[in-house]
N, C-alpha and C. Protein backbone atom coordinates (compact mmCIF):
# COMPACT_ATOMS: atom_id res chain seq x y z
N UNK A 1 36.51 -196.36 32.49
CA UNK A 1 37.78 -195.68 32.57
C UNK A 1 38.61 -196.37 33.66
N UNK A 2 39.74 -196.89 33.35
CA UNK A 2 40.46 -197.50 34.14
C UNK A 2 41.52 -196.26 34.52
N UNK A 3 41.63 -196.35 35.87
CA UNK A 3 42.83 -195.02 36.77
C UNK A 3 43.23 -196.30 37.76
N UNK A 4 44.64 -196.00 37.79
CA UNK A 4 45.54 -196.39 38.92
C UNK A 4 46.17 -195.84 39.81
N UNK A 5 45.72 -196.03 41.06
CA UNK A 5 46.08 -195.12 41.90
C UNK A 5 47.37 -195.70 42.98
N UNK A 6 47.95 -194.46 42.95
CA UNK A 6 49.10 -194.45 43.45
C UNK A 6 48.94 -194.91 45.54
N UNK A 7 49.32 -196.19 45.97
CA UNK A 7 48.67 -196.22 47.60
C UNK A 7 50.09 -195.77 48.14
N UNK A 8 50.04 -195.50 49.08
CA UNK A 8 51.44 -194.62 49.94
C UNK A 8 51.95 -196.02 50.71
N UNK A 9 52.43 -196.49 50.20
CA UNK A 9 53.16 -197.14 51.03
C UNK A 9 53.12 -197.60 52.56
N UNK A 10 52.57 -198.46 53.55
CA UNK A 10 52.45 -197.82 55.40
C UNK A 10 54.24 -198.20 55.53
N UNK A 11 54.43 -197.44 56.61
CA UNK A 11 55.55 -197.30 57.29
C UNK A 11 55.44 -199.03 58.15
N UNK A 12 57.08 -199.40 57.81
CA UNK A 12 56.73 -200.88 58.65
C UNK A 12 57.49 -200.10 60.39
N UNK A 13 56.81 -201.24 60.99
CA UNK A 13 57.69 -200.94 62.43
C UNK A 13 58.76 -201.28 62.71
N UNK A 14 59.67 -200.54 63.34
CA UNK A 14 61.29 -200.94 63.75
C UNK A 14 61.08 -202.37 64.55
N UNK A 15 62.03 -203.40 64.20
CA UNK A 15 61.74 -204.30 65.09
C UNK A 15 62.11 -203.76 66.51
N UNK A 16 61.96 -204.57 67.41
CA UNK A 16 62.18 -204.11 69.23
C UNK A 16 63.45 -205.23 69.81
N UNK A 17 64.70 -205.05 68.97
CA UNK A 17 65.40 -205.80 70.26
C UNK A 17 66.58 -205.11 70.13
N UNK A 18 67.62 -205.72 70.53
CA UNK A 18 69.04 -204.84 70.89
C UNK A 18 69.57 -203.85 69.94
N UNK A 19 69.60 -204.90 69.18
CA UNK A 19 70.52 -204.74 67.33
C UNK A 19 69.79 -203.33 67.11
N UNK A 20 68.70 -203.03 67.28
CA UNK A 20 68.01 -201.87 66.26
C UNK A 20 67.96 -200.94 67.18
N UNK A 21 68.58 -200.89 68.51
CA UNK A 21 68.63 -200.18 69.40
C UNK A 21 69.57 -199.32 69.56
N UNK A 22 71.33 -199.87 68.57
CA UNK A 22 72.36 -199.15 68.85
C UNK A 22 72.21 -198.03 67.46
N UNK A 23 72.89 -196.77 68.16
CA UNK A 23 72.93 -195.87 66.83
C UNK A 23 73.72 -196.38 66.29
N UNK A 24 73.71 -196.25 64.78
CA UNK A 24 75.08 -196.06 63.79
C UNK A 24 75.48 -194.46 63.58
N UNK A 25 76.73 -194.02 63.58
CA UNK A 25 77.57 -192.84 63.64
C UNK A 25 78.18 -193.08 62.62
N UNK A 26 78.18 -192.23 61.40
CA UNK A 26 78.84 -192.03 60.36
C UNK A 26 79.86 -190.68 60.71
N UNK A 27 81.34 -190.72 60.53
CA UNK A 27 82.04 -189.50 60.25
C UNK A 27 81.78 -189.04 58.88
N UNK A 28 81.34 -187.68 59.43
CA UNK A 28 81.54 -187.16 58.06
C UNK A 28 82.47 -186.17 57.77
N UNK A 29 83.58 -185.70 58.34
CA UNK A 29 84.72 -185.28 58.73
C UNK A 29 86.29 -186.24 58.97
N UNK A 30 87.08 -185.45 57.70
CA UNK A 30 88.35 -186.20 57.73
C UNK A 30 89.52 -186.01 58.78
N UNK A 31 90.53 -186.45 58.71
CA UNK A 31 91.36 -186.61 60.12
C UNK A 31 91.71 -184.92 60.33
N UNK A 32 92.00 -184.57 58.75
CA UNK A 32 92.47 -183.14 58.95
C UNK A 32 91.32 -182.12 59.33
N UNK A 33 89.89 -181.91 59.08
CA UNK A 33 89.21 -181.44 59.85
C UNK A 33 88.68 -181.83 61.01
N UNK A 34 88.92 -183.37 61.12
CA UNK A 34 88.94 -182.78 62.72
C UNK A 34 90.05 -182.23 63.52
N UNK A 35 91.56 -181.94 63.07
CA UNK A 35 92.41 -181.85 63.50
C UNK A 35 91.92 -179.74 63.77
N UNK A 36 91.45 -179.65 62.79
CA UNK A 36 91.51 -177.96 62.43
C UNK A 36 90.56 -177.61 63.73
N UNK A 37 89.26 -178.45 63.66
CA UNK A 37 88.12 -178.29 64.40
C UNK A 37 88.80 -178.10 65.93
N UNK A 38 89.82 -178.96 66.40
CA UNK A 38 90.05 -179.42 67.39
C UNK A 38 90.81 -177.88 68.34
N UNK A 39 91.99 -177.25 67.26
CA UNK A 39 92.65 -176.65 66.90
C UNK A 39 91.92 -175.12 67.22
N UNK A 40 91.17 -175.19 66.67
CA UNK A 40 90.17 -173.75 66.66
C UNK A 40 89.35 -173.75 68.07
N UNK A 41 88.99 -175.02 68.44
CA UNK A 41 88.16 -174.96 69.72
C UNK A 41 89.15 -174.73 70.67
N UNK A 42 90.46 -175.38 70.81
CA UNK A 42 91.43 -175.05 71.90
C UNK A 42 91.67 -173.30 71.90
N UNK A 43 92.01 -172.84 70.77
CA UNK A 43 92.78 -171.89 70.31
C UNK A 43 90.86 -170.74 71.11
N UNK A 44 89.92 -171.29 70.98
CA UNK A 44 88.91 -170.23 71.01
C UNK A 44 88.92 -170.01 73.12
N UNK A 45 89.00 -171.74 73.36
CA UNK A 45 89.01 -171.39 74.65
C UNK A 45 90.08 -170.51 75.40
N UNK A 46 91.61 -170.54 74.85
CA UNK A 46 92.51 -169.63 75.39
C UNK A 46 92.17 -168.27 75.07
N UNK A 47 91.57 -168.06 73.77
CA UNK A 47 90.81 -166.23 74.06
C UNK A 47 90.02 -166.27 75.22
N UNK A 48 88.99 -167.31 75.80
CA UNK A 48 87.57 -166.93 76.37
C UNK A 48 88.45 -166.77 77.92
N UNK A 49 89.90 -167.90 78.11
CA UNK A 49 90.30 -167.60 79.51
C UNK A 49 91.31 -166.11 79.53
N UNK A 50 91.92 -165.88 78.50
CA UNK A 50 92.46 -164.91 78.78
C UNK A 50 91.50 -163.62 78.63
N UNK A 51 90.53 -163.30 77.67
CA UNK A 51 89.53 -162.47 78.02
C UNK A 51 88.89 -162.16 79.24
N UNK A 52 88.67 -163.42 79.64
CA UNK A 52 88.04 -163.10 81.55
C UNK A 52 89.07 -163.05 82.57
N UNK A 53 90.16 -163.39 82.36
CA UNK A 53 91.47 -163.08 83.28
C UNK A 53 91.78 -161.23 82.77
N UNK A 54 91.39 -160.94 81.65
CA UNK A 54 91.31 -159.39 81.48
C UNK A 54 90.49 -158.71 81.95
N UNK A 55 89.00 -159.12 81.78
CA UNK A 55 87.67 -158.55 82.39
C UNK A 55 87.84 -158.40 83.93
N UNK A 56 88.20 -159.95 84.43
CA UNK A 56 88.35 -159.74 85.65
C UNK A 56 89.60 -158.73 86.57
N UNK A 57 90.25 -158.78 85.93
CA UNK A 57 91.51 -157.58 86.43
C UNK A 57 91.59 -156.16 86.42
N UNK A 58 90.54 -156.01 85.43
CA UNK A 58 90.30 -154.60 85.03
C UNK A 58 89.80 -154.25 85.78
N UNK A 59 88.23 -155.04 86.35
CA UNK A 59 87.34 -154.17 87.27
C UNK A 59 86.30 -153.70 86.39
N UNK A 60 86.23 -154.01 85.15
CA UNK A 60 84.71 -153.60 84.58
C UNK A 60 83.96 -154.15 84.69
N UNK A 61 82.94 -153.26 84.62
CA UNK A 61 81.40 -153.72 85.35
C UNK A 61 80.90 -155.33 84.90
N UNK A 62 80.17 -156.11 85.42
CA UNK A 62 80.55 -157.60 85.55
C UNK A 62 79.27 -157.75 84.31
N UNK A 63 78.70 -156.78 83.75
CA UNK A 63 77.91 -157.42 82.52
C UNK A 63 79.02 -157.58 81.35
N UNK A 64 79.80 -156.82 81.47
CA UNK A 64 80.60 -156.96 80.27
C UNK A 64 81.25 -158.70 79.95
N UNK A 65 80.84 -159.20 81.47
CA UNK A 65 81.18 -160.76 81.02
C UNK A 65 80.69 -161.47 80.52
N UNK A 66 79.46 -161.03 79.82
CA UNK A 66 78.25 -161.67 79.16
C UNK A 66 78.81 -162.54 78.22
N UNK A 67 79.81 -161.30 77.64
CA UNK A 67 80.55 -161.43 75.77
C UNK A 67 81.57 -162.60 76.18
N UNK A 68 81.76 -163.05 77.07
CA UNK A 68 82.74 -164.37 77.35
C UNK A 68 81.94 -165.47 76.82
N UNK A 69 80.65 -165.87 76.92
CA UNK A 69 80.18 -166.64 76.46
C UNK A 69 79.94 -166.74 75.04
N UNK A 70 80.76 -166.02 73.81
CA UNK A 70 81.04 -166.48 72.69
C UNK A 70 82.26 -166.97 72.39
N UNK A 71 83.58 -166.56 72.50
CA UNK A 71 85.02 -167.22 72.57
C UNK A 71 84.56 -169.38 73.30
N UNK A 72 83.92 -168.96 74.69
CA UNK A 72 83.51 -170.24 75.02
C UNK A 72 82.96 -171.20 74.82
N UNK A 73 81.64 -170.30 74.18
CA UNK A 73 80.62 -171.71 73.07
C UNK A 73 81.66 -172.28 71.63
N UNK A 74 81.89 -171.07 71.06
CA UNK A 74 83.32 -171.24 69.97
C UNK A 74 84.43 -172.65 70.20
N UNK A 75 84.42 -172.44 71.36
CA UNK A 75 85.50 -173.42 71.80
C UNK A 75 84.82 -175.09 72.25
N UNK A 76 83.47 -175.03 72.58
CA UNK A 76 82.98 -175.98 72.55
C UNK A 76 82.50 -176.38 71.66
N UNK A 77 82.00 -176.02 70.71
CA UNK A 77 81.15 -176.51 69.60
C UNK A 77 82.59 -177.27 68.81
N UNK A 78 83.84 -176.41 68.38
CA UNK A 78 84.45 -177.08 68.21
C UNK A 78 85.52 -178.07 68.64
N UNK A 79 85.76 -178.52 70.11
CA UNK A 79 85.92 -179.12 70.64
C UNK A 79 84.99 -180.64 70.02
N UNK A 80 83.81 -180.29 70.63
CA UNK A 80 83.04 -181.50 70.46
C UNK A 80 82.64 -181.80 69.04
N UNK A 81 82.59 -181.07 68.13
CA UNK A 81 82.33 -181.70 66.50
C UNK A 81 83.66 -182.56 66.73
N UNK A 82 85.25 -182.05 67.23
CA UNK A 82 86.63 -182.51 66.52
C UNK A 82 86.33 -183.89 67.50
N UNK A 83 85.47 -184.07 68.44
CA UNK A 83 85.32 -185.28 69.65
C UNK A 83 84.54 -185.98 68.89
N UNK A 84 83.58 -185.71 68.12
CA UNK A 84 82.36 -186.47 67.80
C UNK A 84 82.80 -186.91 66.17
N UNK A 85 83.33 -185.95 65.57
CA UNK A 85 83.76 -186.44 63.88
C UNK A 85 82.74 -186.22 63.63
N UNK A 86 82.17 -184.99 63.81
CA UNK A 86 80.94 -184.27 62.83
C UNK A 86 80.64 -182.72 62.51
């Protein structure tokens, strides 16, 4: 009985010098999303400063500043996708 078996292939090694050293960065985001991205991260950070310019004026108790750190991540994540083109 003849069977042919399937061998897995070995993984070759990356060569070791400069060239294979730099990343390649593909955008995968067009001018207009990153424009939106950019747009939404600015627009998130002016809630997170005017929210804590509120928190802070009010005088409520200082856990309530916890919730600042969503308007802020908001504003970074899209900041940096609209920085990075991803």
């Amino acid at each position: 009985m003849n069977t042919m078996r399937a061998s897995p292939s070995s993984p070759t090694p990356a060569p070791q010098n400069d060239a294979a050293a730099q990343v390649v960065c593909f955008t995968n985001i067009g001018p207009r999303e990153q424009r939106r991205r950019l747009v939404l991260g600015v627009a998130a950070y002016a809630v997170g400063f005017a929210l804590a310019a509120l928190l802070l004026g009010s005088g409520v108790a200082p856990l309530w500043r916890v919730l600042l750190f969503l308007p802020f991540a908001a504003g970074g994540i899209g900041y940096f996708q609209a920085r990075d083109k991803t």
